[in-house]
Protein backbone atom coordinates (compact mmCIF):
# COMPACT_ATOMS: atom_id res chain seq x y z
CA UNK A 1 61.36 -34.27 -56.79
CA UNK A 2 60.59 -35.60 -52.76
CA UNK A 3 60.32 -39.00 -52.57
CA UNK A 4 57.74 -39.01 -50.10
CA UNK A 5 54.17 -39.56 -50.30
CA UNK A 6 52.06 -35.89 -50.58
CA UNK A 7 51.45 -34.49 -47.45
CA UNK A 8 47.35 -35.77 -47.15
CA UNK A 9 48.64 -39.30 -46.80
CA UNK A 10 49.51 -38.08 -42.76
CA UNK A 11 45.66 -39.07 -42.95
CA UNK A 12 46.79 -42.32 -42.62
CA UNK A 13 48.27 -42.67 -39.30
CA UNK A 14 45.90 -41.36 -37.12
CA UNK A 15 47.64 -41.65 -33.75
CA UNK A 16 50.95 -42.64 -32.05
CA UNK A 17 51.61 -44.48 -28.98
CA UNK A 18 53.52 -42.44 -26.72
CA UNK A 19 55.28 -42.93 -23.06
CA UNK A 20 55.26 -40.10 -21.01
CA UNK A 21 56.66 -39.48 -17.88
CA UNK A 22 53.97 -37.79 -15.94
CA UNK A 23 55.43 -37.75 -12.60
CA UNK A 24 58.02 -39.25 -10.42
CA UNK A 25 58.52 -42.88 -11.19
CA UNK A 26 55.72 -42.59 -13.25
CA UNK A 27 55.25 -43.55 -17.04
CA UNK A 28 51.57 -44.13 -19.29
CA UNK A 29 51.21 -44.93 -22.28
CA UNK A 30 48.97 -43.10 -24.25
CA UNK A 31 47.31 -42.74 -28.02
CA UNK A 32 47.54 -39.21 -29.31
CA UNK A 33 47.17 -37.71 -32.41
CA UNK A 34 50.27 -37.58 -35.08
CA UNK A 35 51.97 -34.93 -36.28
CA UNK A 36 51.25 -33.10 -39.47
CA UNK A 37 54.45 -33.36 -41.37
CA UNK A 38 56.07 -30.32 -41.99
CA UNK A 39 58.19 -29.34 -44.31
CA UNK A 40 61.80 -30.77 -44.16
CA UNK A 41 60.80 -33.16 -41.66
CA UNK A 42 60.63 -37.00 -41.98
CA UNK A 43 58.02 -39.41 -39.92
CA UNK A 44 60.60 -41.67 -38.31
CA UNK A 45 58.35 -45.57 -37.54
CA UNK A 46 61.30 -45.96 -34.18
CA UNK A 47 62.46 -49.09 -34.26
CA UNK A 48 65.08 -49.03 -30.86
CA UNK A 49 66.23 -46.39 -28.14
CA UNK A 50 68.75 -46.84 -25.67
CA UNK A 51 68.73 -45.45 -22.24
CA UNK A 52 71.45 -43.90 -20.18
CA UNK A 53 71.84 -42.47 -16.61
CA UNK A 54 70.43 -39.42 -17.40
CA UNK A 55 66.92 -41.06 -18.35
CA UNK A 56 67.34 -42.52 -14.69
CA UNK A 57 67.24 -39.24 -13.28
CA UNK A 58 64.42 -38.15 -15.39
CA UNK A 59 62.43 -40.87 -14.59
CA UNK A 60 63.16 -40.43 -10.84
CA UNK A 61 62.00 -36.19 -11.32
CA UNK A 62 65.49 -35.94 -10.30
CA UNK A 63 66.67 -33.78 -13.74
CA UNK A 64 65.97 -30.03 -15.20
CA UNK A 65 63.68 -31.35 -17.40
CA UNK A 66 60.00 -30.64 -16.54
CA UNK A 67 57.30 -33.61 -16.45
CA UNK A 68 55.22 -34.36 -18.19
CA UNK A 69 57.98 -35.22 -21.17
CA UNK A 70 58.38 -38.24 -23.49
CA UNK A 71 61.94 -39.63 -22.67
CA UNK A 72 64.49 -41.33 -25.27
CA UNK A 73 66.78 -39.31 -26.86
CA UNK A 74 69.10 -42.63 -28.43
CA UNK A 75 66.93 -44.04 -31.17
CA UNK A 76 67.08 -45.79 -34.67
CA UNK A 77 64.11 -46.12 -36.72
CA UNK A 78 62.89 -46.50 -40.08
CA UNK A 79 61.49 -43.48 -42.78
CA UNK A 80 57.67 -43.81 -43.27
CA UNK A 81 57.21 -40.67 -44.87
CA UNK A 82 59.34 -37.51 -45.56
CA UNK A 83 59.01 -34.40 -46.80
CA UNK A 84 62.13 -33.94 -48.46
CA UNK A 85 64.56 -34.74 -51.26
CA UNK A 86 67.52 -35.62 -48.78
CA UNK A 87 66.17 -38.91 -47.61
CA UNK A 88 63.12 -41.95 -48.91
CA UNK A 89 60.70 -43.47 -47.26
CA UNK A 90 62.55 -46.93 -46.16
CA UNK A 91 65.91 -45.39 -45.07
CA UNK A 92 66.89 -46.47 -41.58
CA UNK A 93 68.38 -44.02 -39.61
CA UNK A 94 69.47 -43.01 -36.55
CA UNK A 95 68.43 -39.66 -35.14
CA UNK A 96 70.94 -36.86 -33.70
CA UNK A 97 68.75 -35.23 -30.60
CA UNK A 98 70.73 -32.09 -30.07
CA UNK A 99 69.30 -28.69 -31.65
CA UNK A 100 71.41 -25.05 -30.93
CA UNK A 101 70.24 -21.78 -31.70
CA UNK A 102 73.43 -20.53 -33.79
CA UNK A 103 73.34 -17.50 -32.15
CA UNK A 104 75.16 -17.63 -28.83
CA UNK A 105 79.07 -17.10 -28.01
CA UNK A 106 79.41 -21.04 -28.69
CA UNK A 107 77.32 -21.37 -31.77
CA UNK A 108 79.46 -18.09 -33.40
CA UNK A 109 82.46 -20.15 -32.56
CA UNK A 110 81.93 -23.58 -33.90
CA UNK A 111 81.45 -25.13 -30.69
CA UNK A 112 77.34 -26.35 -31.40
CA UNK A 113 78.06 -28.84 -28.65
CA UNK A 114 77.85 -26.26 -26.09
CA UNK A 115 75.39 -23.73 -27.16
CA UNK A 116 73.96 -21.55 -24.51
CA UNK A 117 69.96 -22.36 -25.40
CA UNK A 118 70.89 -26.18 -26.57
CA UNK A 119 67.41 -28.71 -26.32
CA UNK A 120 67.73 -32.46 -26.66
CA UNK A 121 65.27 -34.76 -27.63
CA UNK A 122 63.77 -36.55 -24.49
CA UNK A 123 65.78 -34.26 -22.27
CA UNK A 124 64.40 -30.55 -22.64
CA UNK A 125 61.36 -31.29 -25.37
CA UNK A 126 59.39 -34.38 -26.27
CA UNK A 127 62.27 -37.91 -27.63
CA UNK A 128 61.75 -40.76 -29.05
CA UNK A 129 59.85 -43.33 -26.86
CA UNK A 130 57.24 -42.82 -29.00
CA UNK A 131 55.84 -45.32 -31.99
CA UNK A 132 56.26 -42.81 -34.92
CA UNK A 133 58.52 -39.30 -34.34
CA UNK A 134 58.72 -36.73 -36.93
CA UNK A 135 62.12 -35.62 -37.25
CA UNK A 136 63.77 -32.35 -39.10
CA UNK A 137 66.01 -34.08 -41.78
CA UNK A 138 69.17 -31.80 -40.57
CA UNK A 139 68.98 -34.41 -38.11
CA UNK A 140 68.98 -37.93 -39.47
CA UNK A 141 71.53 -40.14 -40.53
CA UNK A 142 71.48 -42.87 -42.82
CA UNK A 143 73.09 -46.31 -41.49
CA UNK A 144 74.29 -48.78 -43.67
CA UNK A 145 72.90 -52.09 -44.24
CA UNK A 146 74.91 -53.97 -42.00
CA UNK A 147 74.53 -52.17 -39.04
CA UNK A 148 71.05 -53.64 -37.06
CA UNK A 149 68.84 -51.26 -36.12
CA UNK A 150 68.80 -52.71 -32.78
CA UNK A 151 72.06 -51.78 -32.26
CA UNK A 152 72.25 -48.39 -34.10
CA UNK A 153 71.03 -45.78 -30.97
CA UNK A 154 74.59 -46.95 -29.63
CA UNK A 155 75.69 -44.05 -32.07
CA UNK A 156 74.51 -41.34 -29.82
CA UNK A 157 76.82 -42.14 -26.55
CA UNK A 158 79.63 -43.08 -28.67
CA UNK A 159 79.33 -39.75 -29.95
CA UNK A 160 79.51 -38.17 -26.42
CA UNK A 161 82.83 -40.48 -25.72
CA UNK A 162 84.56 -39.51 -29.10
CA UNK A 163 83.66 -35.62 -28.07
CA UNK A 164 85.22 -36.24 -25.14
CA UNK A 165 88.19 -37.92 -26.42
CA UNK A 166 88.75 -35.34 -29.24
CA UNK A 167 88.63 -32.55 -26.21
CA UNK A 168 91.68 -34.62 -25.24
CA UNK A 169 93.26 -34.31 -28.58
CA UNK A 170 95.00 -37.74 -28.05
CA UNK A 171 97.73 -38.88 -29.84
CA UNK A 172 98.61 -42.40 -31.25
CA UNK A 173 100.94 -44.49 -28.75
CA UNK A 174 100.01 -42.17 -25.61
CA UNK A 175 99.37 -43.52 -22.48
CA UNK A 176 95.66 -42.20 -21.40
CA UNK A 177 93.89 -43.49 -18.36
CA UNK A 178 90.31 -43.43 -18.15
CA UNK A 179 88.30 -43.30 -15.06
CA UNK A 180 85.01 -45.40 -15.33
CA UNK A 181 84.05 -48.42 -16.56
CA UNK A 182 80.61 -47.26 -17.88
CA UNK A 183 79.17 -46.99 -21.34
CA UNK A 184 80.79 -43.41 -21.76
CA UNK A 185 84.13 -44.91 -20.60
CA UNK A 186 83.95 -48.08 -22.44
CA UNK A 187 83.25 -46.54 -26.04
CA UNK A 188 85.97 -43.71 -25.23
CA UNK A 189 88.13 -46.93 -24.68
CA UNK A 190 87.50 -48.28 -28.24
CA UNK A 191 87.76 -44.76 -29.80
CA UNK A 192 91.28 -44.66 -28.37
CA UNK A 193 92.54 -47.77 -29.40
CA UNK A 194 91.27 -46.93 -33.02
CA UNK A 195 93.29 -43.86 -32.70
CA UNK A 196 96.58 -45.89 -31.72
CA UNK A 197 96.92 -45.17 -28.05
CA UNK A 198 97.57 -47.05 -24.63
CA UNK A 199 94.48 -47.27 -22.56
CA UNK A 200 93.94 -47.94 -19.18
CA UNK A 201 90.48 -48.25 -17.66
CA UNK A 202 89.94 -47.72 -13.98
CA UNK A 203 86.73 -48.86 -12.04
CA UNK A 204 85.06 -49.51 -8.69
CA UNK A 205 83.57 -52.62 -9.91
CA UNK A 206 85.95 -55.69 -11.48
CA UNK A 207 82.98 -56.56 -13.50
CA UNK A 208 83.18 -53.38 -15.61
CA UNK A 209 86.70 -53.51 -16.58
CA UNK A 210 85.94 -57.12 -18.01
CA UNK A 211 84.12 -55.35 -20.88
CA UNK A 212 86.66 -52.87 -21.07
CA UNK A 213 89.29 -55.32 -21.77
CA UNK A 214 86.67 -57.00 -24.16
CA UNK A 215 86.96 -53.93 -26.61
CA UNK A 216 90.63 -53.66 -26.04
CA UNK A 217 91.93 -51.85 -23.12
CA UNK A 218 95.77 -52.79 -22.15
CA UNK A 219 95.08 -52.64 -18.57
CA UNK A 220 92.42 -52.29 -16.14
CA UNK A 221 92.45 -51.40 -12.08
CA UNK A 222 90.25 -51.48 -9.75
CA UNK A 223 89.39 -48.83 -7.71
CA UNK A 224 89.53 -49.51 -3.72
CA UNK A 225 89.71 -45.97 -1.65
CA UNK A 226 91.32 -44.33 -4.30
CA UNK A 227 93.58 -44.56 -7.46
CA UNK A 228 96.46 -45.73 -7.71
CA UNK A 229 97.14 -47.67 -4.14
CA UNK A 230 99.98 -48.54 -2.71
CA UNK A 231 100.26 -51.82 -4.96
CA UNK A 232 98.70 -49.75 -8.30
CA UNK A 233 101.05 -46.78 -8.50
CA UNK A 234 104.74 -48.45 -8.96
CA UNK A 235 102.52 -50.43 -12.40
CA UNK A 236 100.93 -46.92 -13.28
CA UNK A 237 104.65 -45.47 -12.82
CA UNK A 238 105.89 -47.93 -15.11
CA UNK A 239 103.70 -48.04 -17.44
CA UNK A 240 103.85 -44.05 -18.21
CA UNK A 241 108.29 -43.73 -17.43
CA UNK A 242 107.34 -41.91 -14.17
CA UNK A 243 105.65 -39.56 -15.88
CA UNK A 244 101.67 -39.83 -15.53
CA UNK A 245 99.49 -40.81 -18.28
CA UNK A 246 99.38 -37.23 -20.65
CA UNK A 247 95.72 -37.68 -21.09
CA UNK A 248 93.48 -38.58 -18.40
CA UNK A 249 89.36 -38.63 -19.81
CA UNK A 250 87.18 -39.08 -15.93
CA UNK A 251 84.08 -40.22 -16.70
CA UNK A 252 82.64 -41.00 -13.47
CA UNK A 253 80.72 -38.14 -12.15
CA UNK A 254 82.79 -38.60 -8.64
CA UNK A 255 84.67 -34.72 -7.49
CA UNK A 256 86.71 -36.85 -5.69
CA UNK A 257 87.82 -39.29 -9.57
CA UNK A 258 88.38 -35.60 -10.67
CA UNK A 259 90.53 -34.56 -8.30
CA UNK A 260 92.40 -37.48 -8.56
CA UNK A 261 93.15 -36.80 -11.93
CA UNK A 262 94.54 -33.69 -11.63
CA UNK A 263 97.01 -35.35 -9.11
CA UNK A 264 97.64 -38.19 -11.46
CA UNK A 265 98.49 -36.67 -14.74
CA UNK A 266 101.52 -35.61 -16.42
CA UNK A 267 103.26 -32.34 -16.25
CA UNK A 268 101.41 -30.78 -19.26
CA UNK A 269 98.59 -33.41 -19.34
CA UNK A 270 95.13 -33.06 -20.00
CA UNK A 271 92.61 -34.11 -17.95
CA UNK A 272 89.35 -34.03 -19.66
CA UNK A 273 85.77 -34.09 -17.69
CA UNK A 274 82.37 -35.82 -18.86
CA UNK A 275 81.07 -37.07 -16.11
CA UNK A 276 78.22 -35.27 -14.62
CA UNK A 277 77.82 -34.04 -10.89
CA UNK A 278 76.21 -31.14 -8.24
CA UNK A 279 78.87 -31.62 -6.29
CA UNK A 280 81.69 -29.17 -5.36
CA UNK A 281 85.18 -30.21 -6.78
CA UNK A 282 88.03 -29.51 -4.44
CA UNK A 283 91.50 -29.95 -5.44
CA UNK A 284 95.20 -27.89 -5.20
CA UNK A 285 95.32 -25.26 -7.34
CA UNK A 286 98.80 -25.37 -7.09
CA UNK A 287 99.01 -28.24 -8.79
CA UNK A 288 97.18 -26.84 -11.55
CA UNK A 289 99.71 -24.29 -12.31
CA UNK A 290 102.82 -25.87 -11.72
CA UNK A 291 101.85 -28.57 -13.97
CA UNK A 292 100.54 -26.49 -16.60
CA UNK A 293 97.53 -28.76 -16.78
CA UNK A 294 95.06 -28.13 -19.67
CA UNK A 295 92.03 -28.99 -17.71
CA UNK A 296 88.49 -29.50 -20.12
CA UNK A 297 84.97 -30.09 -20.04
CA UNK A 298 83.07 -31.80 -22.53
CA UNK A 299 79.51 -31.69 -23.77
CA UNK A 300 77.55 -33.43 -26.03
CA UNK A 301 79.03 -33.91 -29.45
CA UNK A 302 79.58 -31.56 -32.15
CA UNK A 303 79.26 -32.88 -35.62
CA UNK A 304 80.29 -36.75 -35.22
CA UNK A 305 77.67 -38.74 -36.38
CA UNK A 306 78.56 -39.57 -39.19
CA UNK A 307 81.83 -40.94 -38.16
CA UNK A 308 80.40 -42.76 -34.93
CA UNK A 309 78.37 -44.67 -37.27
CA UNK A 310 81.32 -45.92 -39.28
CA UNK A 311 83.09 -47.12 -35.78
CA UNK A 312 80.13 -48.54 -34.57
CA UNK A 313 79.25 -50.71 -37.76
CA UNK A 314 83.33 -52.00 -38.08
CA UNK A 315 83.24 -52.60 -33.98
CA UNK A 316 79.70 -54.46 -33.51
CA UNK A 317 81.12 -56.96 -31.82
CA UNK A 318 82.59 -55.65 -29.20
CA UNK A 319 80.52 -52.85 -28.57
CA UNK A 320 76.82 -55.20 -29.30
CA UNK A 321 78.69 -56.33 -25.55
CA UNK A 322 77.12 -53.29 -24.08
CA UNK A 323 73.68 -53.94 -24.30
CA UNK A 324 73.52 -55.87 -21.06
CA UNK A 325 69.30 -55.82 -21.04
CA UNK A 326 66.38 -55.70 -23.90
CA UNK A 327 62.79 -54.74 -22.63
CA UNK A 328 59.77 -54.66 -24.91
CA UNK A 329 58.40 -50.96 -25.52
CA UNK A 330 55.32 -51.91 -23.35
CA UNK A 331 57.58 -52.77 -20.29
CA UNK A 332 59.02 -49.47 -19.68
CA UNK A 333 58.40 -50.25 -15.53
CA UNK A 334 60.31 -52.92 -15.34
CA UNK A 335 63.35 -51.53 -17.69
CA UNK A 336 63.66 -48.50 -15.45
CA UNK A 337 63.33 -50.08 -12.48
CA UNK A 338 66.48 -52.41 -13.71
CA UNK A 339 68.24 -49.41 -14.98
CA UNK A 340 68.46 -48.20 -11.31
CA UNK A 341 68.96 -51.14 -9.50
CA UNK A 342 72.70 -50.78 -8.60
CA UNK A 343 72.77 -54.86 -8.34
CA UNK A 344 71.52 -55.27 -12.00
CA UNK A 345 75.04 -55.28 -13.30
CA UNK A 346 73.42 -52.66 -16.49
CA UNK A 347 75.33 -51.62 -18.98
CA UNK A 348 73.03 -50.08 -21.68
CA UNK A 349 69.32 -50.66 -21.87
CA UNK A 350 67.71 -51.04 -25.11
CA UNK A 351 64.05 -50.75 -26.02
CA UNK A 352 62.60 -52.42 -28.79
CA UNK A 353 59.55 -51.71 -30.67
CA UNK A 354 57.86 -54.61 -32.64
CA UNK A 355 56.52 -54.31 -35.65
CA UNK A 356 59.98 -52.28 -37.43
CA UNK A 357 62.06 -54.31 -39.21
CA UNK A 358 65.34 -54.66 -36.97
């Protein structure tokens, strides 16, 4: 028996309040008329979404995505309605913004992450900066009490940092560097401590790394014309026996970080990539051989929700740290205009709707 109200009570909410990015730069607000809820779908009252670099380049038209498109694909809301036995209207949830097809080389092999016809919420098709979304159930998740809402679209790049991680099949009391101090480096920091391993965290900017050591990396460096310098490579020798760290995750979206990597690594390391770039990568192929690296890209997340939310809900502390700026639904300008400013010190972004309990 659902545990929704029927179907005619979609009467009731007339309209949502959506943003849409219309055009470079460019976001208005505007009433339109809700969704009828279909079956298997829940109506999802949003409550908080994150943003991350790649809603910068949507906003700036910079992106494959094709304006006009409501952004926000990190959100946690609350379950108005729902047609469906599998949730109640009340849960909070977070919602997973990734849909595949099932039918492509990827999809036949497990590998969901990297489907060949993948959307995303707020990416490819209409997200979540939006008052009320309706949402397939297939992808919600229930988060427990304890975790605030607020907090709770976190779960979404932590999932993008443990798929990385796992790509890296790391091991507990391995010595991993990872390149980038951003939110995508700084949860892939915490996942590997929770595994058991040695992290180091490498950055441009010494502010960065502070949060890094915050949720537990054993060292930090800082990045001046290339990693490790003169002074940073008899500690990085030390640290890994003369070996190379076996794992390396890059995370900055830099060829040159990449290339680095491949230099820096063990003799049958793994150097995993999930930072994003246009740019061509150049490095010795050579080197690729005669180290037998394993060299990986990573996408999305495949299937790690559920255990993202348990990591975030034990780790709120450290990782609440991330949220470096709160805007008010209505003040999308100003949030996206701090999320580019390069002197803004931003680490994640959140967005809160009043009116949802947090």
């Amino acid at each position: 028996m659902t545990t929704a109200a029927p179907l005619s009570s979609t009467a009731k909410i007339l309209t949502v309040e959506a943003a849409v990015t219309t055009s470079k730069q460019t976001i208005e607000y505007r009433e339109q008329p809700a969704e009828v809820l279909a079956p298997g779908h829940a109506r999802v009252a949003i409550a908080s979404v994150t943003l991350c670099g790649t809603d910068a380049h949507i906003w700036d038209d910079d992106y494959a995505s094709e304006l006009p498109i409501i952004q926000g694909h990190e959100a946690a809301g609350v379950i108005t309605e729902v047609n469906s036995d599998e949730f109640a209207v009340g849960d909070r949830v977070v919602i997973m913004p990734m849909f595949y097809c099932g039918k492509c080389y990827a999809c036949s092999i497990g590998r969901v992450n990297a489907c060949k016809e993948m959307t995303v919420y707020g990416c490819y098709q209409d997200g979540s900066l939006v008052t009320s979304q309706n949402v397939p159930v297939e992808n919600l998740y229930k988060i427990p009490d304890s975790l605030p809402l607020n907090l709770a679209p976190i779960t979404e790049p932590l999932s993008i940092a443990m798929q990385a991680c796992k790509r890296g099949e790391p091991v507990a009391g391995e010595k991993v560097v990872i390149n980038g101090a951003g939110p995508i480096g700084i949860l892939a920091a915490s996942y590997l401590k929770e595994v058991g391993c040695e992290v180091a965290v490498t950055d441009m900017v010494p502010s960065r790394l502070e949060l890094a050591t915050h949720v537990g990396a054993d060292k930090t460096f800082v990045v001046d014309g290339g990693f490790p310098n003169a002074e940073q490579a008899p500690e990085l020798a030390e640290w890994t026996d003369n070996n190379g760290p076996s794992l390396i995750i890059d995370a900055t979206g830099s060829p040159h970080s990449l290339a680095a990597a491949i230099d820096n690594v063990a003799t049958a390391g793994r150097v995993v990539c999930v930072g994003i770039s246009d740019r061509d990568l150049v490095f010795d192929m050579r080197k690729l051989v005669s180290k037998e690296i394993d060299l990986r890209g990573s996408r999305n997340s495949k299937n790690l929700f559920p255990e993202c939310i348990e990591m975030l809900d034990k780790h709120q502390e450290e990782l609440s740290a991330l949220i470096t700026h709160r805007f008010d639904f209505h003040d999308l300008d100003n949030a996206f205009a701090t999320l580019t400013d390069r002197n803004a010190e931003v680490g994640k972004i959140a967005i809160d709707f009043q009116g949802v309990e947090k």
